[in-house]
C-alpha atoms as a PDB file:
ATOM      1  CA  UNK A   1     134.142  88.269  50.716  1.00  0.00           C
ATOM      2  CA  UNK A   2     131.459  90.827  49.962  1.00  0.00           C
ATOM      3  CA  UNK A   3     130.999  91.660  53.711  1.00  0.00           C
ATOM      4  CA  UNK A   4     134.648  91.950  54.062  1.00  0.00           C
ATOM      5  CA  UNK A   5     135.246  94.642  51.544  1.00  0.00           C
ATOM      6  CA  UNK A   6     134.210  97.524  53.124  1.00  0.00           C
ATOM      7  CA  UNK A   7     135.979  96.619  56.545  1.00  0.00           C
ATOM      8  CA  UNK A   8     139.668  97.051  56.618  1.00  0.00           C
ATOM      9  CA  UNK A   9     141.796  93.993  57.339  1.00  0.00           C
ATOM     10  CA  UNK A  10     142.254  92.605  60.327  1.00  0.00           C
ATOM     11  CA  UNK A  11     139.234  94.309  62.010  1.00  0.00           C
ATOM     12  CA  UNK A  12     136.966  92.215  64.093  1.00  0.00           C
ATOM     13  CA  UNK A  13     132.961  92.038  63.694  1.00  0.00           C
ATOM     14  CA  UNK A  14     131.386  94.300  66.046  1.00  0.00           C
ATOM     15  CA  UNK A  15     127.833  93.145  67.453  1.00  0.00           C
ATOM     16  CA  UNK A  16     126.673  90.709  65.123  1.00  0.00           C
ATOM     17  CA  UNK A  17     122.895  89.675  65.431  1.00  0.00           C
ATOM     18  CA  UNK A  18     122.069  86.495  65.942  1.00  0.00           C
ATOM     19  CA  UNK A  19     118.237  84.746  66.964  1.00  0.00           C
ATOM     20  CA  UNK A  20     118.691  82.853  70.246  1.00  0.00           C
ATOM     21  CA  UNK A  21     115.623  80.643  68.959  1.00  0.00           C
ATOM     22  CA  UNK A  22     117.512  79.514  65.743  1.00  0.00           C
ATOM     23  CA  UNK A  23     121.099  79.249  66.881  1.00  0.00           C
ATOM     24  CA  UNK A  24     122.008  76.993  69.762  1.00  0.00           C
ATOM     25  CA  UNK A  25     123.776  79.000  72.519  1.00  0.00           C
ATOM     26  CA  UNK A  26     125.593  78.044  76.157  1.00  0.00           C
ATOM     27  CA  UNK A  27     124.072  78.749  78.956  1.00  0.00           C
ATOM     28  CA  UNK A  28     126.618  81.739  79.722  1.00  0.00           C
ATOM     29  CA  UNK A  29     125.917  83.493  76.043  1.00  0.00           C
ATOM     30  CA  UNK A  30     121.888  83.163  76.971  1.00  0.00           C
ATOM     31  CA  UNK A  31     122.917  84.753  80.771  1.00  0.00           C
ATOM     32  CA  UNK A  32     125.132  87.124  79.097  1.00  0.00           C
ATOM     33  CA  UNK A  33     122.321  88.053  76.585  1.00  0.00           C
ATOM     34  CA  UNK A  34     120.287  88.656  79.016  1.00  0.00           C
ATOM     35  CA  UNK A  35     122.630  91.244  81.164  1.00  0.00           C
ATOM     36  CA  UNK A  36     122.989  93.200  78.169  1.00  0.00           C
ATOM     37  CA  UNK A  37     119.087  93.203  77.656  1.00  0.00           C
ATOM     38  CA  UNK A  38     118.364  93.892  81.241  1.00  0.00           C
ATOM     39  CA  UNK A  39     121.424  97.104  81.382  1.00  0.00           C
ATOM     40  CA  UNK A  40     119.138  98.553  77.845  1.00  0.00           C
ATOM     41  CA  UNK A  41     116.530  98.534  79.663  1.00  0.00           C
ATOM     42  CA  UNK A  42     117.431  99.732  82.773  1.00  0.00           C
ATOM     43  CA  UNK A  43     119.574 103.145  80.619  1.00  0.00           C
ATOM     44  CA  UNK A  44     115.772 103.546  78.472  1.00  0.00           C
ATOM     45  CA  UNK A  45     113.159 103.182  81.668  1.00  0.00           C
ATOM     46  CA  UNK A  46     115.515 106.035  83.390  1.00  0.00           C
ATOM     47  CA  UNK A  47     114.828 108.365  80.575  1.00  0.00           C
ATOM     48  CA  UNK A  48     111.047 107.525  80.723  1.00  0.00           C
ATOM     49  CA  UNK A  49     110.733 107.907  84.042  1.00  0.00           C
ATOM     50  CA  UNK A  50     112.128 111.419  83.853  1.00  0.00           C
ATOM     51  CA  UNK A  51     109.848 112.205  80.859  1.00  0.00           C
ATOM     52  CA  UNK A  52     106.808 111.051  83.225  1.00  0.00           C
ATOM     53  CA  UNK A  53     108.047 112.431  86.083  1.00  0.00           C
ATOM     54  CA  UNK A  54     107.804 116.105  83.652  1.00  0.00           C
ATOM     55  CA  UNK A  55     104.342 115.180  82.119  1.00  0.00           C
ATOM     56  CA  UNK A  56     102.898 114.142  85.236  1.00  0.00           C
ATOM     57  CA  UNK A  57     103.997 117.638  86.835  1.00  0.00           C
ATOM     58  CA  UNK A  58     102.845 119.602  84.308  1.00  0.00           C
ATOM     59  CA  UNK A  59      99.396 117.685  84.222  1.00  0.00           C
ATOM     60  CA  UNK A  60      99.006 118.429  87.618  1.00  0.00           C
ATOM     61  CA  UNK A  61      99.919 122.261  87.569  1.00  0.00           C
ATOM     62  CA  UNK A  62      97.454 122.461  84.945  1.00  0.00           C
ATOM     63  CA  UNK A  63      94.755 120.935  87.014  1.00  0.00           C
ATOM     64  CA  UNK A  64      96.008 123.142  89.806  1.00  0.00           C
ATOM     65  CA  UNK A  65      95.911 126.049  88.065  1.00  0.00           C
ATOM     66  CA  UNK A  66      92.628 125.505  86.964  1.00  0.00           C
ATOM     67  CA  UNK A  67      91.267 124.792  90.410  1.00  0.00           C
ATOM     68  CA  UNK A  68      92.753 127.969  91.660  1.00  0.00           C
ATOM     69  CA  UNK A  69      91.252 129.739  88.509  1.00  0.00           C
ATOM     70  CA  UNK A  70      87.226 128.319  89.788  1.00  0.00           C
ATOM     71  CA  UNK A  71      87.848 129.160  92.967  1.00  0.00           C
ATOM     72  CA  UNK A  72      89.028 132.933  92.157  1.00  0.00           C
ATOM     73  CA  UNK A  73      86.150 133.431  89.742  1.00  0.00           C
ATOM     74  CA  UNK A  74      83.536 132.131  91.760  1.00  0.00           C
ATOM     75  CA  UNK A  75      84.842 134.098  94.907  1.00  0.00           C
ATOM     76  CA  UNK A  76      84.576 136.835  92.373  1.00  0.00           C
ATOM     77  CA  UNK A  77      80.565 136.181  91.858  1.00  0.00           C
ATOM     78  CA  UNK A  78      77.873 138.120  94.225  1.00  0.00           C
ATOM     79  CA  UNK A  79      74.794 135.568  93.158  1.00  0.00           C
ATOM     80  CA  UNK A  80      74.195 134.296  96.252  1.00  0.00           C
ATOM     81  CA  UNK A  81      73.980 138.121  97.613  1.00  0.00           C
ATOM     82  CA  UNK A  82      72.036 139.132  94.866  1.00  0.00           C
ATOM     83  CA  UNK A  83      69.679 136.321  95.131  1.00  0.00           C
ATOM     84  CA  UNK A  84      69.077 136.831  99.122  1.00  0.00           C
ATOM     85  CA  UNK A  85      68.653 140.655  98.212  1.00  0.00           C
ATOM     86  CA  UNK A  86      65.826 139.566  95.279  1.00  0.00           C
ATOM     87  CA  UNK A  87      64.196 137.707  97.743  1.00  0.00           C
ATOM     88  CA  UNK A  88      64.065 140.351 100.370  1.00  0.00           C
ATOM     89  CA  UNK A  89      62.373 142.163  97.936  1.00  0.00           C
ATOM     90  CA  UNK A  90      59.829 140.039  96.799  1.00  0.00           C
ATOM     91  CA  UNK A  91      59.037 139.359 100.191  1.00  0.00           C
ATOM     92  CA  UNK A  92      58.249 142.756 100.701  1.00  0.00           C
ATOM     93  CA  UNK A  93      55.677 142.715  97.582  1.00  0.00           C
ATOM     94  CA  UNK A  94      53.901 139.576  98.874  1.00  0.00           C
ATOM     95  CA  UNK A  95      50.587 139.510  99.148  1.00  0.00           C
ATOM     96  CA  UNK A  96      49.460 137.577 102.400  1.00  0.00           C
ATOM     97  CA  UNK A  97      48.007 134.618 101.810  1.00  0.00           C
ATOM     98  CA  UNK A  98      44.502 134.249 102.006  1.00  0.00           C
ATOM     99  CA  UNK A  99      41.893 130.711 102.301  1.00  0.00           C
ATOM    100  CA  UNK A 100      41.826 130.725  98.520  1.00  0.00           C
ATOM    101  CA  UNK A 101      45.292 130.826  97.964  1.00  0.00           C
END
């Protein structure tokens, strides 16, 4: 009577939970069961995969973008130059080498 009060009369019960383990159920309420389970599923993993889908791009367009930032800022770097042009130099200084070197 309790649950009944706040329901107006005449109204059905609308998705009442039950435990398959505890409750004996056909074999077409267990099939059923699992339809429903298997649509929820299917309506959640779609939304998922979109959300991966969006993480995994911008993952990768962060890795990207920090690829293409190395490669910029290294192009950008003269060491190699400068270290052929200090050796040049201290070539030049070299004293030649002797039996006692």
């Amino acid at each position: 009577m309790a649950e009944k009060e706040g329901k107006a009369a005449g109204q059905p019960e609308f998705a009442k939970r039950i435990d398959p383990a505890k409750e004996s159920l056909s074999r077409e309420q267990l099939q059923f069961i699992r339809q429903a389970e298997l649509a929820q599923w299917k309506k959640r993993s779609q939304k998922l995969r979109g959300r991966n889908i969006i993480t995994g791009l911008a993952i990768g367009a962060a890795v990207m973008g920090i690829y293409g930032y190395t490669f910029y800022s290294v192009s950008q770097e003269r060491i190699m130059d400068e270290l052929d042009e200090e050796a040049k130099a201290a070539a030049k200084y070299r004293v030649p080498k002797t039996g006692a070197n």
